[in-house]
C-alpha atoms as a PDB file:
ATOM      1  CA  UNK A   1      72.882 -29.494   0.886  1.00  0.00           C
ATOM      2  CA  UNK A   2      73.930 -26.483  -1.431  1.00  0.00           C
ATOM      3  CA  UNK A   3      71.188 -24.664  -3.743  1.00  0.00           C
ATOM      4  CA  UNK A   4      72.702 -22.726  -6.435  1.00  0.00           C
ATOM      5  CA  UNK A   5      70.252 -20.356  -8.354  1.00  0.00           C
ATOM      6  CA  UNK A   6      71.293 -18.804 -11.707  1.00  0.00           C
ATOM      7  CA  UNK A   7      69.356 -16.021 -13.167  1.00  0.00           C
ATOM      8  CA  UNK A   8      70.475 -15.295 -16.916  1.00  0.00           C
ATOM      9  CA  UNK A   9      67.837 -12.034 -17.033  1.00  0.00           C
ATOM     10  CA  UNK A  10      68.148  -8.662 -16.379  1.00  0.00           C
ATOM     11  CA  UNK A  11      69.676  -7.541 -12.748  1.00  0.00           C
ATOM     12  CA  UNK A  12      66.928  -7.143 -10.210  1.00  0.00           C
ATOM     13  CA  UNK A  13      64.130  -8.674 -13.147  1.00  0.00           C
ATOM     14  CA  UNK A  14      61.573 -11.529 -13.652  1.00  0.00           C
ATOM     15  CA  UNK A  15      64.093 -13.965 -13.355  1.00  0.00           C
ATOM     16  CA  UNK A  16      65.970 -12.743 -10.612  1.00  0.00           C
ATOM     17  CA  UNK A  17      62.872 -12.596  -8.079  1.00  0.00           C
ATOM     18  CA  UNK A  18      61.615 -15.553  -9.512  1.00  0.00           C
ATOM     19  CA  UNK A  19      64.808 -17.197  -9.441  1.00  0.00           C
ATOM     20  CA  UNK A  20      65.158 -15.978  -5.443  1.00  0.00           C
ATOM     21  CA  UNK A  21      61.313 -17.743  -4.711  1.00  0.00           C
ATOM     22  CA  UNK A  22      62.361 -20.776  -5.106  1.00  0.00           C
ATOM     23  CA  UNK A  23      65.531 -20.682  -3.682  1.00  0.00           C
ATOM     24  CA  UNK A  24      63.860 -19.429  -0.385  1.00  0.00           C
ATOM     25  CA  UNK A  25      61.712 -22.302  -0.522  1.00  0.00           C
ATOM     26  CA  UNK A  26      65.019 -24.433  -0.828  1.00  0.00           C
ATOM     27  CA  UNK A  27      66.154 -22.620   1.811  1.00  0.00           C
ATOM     28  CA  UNK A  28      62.919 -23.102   3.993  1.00  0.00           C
ATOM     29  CA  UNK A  29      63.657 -26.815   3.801  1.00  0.00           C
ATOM     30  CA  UNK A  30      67.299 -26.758   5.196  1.00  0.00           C
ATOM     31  CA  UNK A  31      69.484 -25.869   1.649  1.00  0.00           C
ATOM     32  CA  UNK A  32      72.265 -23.377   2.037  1.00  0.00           C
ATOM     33  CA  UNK A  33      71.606 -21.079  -1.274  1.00  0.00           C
ATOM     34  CA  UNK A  34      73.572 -19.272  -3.482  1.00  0.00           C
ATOM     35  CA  UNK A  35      72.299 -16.819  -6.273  1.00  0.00           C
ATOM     36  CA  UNK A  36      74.633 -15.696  -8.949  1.00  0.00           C
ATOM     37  CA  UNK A  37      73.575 -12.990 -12.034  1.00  0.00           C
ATOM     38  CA  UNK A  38      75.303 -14.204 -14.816  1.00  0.00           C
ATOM     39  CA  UNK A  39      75.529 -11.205 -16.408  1.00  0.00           C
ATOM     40  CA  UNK A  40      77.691  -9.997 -13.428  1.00  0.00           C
ATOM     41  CA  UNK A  41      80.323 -12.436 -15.060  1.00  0.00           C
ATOM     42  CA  UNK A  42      82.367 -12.345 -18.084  1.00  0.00           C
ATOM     43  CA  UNK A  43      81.246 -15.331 -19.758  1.00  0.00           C
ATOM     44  CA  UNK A  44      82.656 -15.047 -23.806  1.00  0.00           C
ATOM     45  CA  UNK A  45      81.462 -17.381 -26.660  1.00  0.00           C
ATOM     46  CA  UNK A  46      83.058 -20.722 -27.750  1.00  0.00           C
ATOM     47  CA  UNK A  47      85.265 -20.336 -30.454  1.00  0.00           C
ATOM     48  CA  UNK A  48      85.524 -24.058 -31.372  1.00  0.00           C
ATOM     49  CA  UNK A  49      89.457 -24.346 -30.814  1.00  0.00           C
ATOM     50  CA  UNK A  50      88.708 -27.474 -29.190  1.00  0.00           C
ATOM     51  CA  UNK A  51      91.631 -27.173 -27.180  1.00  0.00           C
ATOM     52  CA  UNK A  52      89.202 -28.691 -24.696  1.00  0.00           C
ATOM     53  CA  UNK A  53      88.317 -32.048 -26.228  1.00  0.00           C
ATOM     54  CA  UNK A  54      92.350 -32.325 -27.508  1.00  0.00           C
ATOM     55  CA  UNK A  55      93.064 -32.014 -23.870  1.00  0.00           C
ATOM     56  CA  UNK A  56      91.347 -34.352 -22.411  1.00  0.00           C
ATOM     57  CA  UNK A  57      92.264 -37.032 -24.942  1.00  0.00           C
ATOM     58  CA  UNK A  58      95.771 -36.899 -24.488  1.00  0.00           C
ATOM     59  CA  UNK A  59      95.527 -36.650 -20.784  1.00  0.00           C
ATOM     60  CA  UNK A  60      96.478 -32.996 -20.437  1.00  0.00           C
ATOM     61  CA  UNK A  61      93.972 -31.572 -18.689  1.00  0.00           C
ATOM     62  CA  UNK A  62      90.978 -29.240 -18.685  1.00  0.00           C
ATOM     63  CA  UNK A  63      92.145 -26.506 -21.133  1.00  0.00           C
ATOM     64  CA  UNK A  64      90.057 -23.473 -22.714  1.00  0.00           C
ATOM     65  CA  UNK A  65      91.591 -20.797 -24.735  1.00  0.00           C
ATOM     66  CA  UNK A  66      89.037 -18.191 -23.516  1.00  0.00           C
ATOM     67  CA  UNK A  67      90.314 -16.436 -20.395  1.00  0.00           C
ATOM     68  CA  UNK A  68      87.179 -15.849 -18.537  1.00  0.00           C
ATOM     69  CA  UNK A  69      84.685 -16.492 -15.710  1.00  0.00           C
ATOM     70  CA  UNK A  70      83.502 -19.953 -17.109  1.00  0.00           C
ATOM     71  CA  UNK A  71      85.762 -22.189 -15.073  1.00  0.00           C
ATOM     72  CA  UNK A  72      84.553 -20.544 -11.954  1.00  0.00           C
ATOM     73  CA  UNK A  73      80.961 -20.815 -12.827  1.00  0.00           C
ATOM     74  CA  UNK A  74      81.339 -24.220 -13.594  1.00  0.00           C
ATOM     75  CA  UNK A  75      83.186 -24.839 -10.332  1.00  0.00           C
ATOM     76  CA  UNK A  76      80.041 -23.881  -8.370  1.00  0.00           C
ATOM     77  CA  UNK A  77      77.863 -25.873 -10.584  1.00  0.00           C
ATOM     78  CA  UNK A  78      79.829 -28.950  -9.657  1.00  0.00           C
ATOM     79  CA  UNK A  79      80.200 -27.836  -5.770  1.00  0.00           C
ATOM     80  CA  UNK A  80      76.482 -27.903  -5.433  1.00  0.00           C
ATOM     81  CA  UNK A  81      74.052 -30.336  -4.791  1.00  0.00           C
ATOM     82  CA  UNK A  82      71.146 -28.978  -7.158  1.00  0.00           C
ATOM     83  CA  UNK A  83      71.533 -26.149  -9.636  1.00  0.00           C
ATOM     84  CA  UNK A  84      67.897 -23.989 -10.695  1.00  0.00           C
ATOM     85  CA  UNK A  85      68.643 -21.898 -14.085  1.00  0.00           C
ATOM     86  CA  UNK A  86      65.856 -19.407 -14.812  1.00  0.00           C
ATOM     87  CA  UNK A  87      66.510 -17.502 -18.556  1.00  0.00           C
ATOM     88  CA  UNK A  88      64.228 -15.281 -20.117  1.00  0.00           C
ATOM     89  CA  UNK A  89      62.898 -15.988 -23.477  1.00  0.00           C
ATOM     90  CA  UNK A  90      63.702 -13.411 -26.246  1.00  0.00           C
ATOM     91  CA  UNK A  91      62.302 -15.460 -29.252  1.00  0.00           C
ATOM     92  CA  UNK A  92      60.951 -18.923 -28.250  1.00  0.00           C
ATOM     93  CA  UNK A  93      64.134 -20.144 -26.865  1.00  0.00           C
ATOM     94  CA  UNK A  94      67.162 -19.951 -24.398  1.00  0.00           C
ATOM     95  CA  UNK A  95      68.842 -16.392 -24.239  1.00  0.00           C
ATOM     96  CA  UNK A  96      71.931 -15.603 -25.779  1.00  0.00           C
ATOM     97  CA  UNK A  97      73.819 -15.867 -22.835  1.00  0.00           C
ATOM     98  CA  UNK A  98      72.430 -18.938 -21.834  1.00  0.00           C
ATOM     99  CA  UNK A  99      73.340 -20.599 -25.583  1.00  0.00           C
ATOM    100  CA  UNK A 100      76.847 -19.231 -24.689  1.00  0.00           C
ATOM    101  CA  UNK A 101      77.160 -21.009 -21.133  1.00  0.00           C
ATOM    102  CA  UNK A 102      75.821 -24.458 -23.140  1.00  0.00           C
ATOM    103  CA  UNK A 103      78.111 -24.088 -25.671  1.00  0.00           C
ATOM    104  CA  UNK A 104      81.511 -23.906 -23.133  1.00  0.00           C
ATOM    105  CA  UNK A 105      79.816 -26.958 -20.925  1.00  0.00           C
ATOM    106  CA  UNK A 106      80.120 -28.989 -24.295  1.00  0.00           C
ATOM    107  CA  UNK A 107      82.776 -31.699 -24.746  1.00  0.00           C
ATOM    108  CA  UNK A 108      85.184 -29.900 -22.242  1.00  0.00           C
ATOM    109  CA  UNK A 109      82.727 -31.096 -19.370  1.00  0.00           C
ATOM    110  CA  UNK A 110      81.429 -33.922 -20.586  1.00  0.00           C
ATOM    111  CA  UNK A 111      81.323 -37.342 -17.950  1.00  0.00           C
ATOM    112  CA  UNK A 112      82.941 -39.619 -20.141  1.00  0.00           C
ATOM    113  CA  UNK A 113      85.781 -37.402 -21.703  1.00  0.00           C
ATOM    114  CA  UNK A 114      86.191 -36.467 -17.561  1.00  0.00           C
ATOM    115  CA  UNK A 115      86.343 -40.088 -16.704  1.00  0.00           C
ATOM    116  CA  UNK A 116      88.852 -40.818 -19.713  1.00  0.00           C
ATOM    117  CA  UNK A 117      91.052 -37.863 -18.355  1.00  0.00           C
ATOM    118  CA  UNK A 118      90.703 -38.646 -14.700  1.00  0.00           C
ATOM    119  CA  UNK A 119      92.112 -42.220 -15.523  1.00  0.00           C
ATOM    120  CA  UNK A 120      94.490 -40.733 -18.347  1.00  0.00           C
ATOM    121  CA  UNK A 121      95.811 -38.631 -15.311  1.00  0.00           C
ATOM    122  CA  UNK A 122      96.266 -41.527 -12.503  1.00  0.00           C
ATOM    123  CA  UNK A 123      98.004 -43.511 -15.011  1.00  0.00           C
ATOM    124  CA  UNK A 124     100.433 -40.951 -15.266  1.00  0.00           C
ATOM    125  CA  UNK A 125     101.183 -41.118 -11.176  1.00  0.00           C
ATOM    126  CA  UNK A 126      99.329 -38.015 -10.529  1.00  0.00           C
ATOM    127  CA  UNK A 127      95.882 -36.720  -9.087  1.00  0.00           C
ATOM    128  CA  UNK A 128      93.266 -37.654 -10.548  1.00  0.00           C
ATOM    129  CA  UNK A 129      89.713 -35.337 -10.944  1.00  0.00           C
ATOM    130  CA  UNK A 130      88.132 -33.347  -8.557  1.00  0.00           C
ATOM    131  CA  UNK A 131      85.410 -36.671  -7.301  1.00  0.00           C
ATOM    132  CA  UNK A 132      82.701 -33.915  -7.025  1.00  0.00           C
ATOM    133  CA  UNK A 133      82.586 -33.858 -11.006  1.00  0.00           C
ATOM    134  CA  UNK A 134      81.131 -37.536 -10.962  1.00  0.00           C
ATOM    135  CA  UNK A 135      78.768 -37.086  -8.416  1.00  0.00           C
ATOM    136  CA  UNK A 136      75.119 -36.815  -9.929  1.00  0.00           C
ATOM    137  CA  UNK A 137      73.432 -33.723  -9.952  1.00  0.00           C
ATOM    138  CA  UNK A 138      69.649 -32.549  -9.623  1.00  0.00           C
ATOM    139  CA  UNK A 139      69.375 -29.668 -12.256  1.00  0.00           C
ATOM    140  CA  UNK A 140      66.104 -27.610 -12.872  1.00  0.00           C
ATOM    141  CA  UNK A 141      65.008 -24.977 -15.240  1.00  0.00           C
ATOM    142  CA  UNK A 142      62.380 -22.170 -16.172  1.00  0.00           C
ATOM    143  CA  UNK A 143      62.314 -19.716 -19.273  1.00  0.00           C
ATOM    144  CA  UNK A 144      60.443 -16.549 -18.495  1.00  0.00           C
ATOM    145  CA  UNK A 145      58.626 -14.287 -21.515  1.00  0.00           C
ATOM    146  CA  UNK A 146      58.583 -15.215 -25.368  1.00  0.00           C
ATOM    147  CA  UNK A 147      55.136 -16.120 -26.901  1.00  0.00           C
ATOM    148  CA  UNK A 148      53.201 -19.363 -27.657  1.00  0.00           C
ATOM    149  CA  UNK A 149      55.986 -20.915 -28.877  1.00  0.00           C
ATOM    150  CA  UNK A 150      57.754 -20.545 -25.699  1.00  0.00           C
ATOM    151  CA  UNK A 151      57.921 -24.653 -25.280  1.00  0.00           C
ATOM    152  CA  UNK A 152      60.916 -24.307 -27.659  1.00  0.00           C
ATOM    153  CA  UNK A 153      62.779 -22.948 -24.888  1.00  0.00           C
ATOM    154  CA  UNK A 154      62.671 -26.528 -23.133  1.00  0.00           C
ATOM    155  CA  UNK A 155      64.979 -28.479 -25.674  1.00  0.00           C
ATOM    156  CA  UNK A 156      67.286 -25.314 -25.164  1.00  0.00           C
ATOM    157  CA  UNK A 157      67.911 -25.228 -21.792  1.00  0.00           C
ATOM    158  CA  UNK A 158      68.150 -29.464 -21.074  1.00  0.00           C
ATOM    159  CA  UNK A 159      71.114 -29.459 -23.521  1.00  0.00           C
ATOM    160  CA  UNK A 160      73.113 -27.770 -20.747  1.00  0.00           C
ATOM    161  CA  UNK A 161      72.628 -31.074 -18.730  1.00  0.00           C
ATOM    162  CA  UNK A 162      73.470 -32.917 -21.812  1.00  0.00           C
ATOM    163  CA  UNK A 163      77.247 -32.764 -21.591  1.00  0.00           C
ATOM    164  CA  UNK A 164      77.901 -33.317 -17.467  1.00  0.00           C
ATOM    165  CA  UNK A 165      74.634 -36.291 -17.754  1.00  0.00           C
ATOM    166  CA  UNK A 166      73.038 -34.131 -14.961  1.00  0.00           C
ATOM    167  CA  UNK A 167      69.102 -35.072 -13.767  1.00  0.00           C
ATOM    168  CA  UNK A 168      66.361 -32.530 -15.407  1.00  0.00           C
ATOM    169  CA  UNK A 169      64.072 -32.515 -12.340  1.00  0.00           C
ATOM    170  CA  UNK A 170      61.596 -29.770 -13.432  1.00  0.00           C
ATOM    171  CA  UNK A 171      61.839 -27.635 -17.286  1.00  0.00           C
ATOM    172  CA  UNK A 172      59.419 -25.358 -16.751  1.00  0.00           C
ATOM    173  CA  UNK A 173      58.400 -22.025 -18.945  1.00  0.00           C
ATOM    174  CA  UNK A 174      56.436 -19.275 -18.462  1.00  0.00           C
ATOM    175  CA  UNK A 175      54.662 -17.397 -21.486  1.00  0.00           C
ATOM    176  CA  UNK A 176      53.426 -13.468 -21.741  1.00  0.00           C
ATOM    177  CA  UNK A 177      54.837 -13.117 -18.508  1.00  0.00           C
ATOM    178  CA  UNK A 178      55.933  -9.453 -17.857  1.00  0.00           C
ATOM    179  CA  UNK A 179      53.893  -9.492 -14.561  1.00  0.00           C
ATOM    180  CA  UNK A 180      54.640 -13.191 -13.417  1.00  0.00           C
ATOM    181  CA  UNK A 181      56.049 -11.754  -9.956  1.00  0.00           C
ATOM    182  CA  UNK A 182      52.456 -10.666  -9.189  1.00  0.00           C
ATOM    183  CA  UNK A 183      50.561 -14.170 -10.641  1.00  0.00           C
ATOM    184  CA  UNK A 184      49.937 -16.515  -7.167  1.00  0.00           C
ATOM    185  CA  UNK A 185      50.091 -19.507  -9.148  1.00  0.00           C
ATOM    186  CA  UNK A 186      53.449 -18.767 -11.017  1.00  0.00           C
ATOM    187  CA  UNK A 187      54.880 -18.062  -7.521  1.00  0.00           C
ATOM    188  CA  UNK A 188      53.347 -21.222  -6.152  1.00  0.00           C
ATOM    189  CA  UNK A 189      54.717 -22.867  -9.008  1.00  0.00           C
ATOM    190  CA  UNK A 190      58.558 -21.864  -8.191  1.00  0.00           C
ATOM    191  CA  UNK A 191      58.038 -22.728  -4.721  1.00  0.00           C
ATOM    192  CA  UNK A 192      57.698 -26.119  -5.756  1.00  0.00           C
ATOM    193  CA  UNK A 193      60.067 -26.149  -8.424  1.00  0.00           C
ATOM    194  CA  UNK A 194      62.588 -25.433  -5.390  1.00  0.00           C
ATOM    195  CA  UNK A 195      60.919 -28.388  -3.719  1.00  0.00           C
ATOM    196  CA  UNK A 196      61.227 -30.991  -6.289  1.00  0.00           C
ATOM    197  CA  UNK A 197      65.282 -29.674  -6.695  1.00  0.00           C
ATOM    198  CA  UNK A 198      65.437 -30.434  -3.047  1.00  0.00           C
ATOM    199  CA  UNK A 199      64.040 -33.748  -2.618  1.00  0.00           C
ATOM    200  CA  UNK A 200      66.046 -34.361  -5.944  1.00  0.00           C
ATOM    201  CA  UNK A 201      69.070 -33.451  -4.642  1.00  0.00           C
ATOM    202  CA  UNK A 202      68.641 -35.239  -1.276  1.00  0.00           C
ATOM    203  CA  UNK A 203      67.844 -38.675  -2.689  1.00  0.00           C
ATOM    204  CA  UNK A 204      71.041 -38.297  -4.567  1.00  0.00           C
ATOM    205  CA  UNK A 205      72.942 -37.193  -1.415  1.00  0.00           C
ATOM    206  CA  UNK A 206      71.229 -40.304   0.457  1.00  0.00           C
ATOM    207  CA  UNK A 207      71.855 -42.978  -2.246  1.00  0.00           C
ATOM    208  CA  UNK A 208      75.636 -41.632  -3.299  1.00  0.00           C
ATOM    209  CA  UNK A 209      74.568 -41.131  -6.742  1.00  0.00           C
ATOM    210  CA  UNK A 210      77.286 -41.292  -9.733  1.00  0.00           C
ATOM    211  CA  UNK A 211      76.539 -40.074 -12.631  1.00  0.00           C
ATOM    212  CA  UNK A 212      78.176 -43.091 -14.110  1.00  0.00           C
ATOM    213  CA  UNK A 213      75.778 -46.363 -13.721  1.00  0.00           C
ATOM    214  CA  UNK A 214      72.795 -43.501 -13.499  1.00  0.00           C
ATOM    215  CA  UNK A 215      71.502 -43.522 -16.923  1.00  0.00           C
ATOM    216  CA  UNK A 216      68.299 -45.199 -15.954  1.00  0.00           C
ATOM    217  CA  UNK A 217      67.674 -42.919 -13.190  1.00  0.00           C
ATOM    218  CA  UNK A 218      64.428 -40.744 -13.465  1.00  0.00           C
ATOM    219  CA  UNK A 219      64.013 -37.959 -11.013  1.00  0.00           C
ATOM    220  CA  UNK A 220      61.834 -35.932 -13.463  1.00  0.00           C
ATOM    221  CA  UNK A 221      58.837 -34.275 -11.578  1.00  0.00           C
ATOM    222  CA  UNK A 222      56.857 -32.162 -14.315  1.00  0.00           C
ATOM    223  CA  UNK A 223      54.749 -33.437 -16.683  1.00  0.00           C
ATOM    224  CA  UNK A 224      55.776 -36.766 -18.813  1.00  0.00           C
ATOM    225  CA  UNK A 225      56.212 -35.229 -22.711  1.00  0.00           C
ATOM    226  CA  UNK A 226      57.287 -36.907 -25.952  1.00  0.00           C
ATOM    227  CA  UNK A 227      61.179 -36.281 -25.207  1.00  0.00           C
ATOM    228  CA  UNK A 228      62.967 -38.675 -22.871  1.00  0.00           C
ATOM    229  CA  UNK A 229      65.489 -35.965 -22.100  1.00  0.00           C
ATOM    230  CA  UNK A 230      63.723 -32.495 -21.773  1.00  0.00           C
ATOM    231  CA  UNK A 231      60.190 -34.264 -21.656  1.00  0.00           C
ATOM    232  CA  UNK A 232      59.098 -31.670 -23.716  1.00  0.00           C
ATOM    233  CA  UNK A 233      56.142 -31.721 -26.513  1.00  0.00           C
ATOM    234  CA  UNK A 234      57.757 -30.257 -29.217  1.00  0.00           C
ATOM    235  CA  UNK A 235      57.576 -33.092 -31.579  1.00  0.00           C
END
């Protein structure tokens, strides 16, 4: 089983630590890991060409007009088993960066436009899809800072598993949290976080989960809210 960690913060911050807690406790329970900065990568805005959605309609392909690090960061979203994306809240929601990384998963990466290509593709006598992009996915995710309105940040960041159909295991925040690497329960808490992701991801591995045929499947482990999605309280 592969953990992937992705920290959106600033290099050697909040989210990086608390990003690397629970991917130790991943680790603890057998995961391989992998942490990745994001800002370390040049990840550039959607311009709304949709050169991406025209693509996969007509059977072309998966095509972006921005030349950039996206297609490899996707690449090891799909390659791993469960993916943990901790973001610091500016103002209530998902960063900037984050927005821009949701924005490029969009219709490019979506299941069904995939699954329309991949056949679009075999019809046409050649390879289909990488398989790995239908395989379900455990996804899990924590905002660090804002204020008492940091619960927006929870319909924010479970759009980014909107698009692939991905599992939200745990959507977690943390509020007035400049010292949250020295709070034991915060630190318990991501422990577990990297817990549920595992046992997440290995019922998936165990049962051969597609995301196709999964739309019924609830591996959500935080607490039940109003949304069915982000089971947040917002409403």
């Amino acid at each position: 089983m592969k953990i992937l960690g992705l920290s959106f913060g600033t290099k050697n911050g909040n989210n990086d630590t608390m990003c690397r807690v629970a991917l130790e406790a991943t680790q603890k329970m057998g995961a391989e890991i992998e942490f990745i900065h994001v800002f370390d990568w040049d990840i550039k805005f959607c311009s709304g060409c949709v050169a991406c959605s025209r693509g996969l309609v007509m059977g072309k392909g998966m095509i972006c007009t921005q030349k950039d690090d996206y297609a490899a960061l996707y690449e090891k979203m799909v390659e791993a088993d469960g993916v943990l994306v901790v973001d610091p809240i500016y103002e209530s929601g998902g960063s900037g960066l984050f927005h821009a990384a949701c924005d490029r998963m969009g219709p490019g990466h979506d299941t069904g436009m995939l699954m329309m290509l991949d056949g679009k593709l075999k019809e046409q006598g050649k390879e289909g899809l990488n398989p790995r992009m239908f395989m379900q996915k455990a996804i899990s995710f924590v905002g660090i800072g804002g204020s008492d309105w940091a619960c927006r940040v929870q319909t924010d960041h479970a759009m980014l598993a909107m698009s692939p159909g991905w599992k939200v295991v745990d959507n977690d925040f943390f509020s007035w949290s400049k010292d949250v690497i020295m709070l034991d329960d915060k630190v318990a808490r991501m422990q577990e976080i990297g817990k549920n992701l595992v046992e997440a991801a290995q019922y998936i591995i165990d049962n051969h989960v597609m995301i196709p045929g999964s739309e019924n499947l609830d591996l959500w482990k935080g607490e039940k809210g109003g949304c069915p999605h982000c089971h947040g309280n917002n409403f």
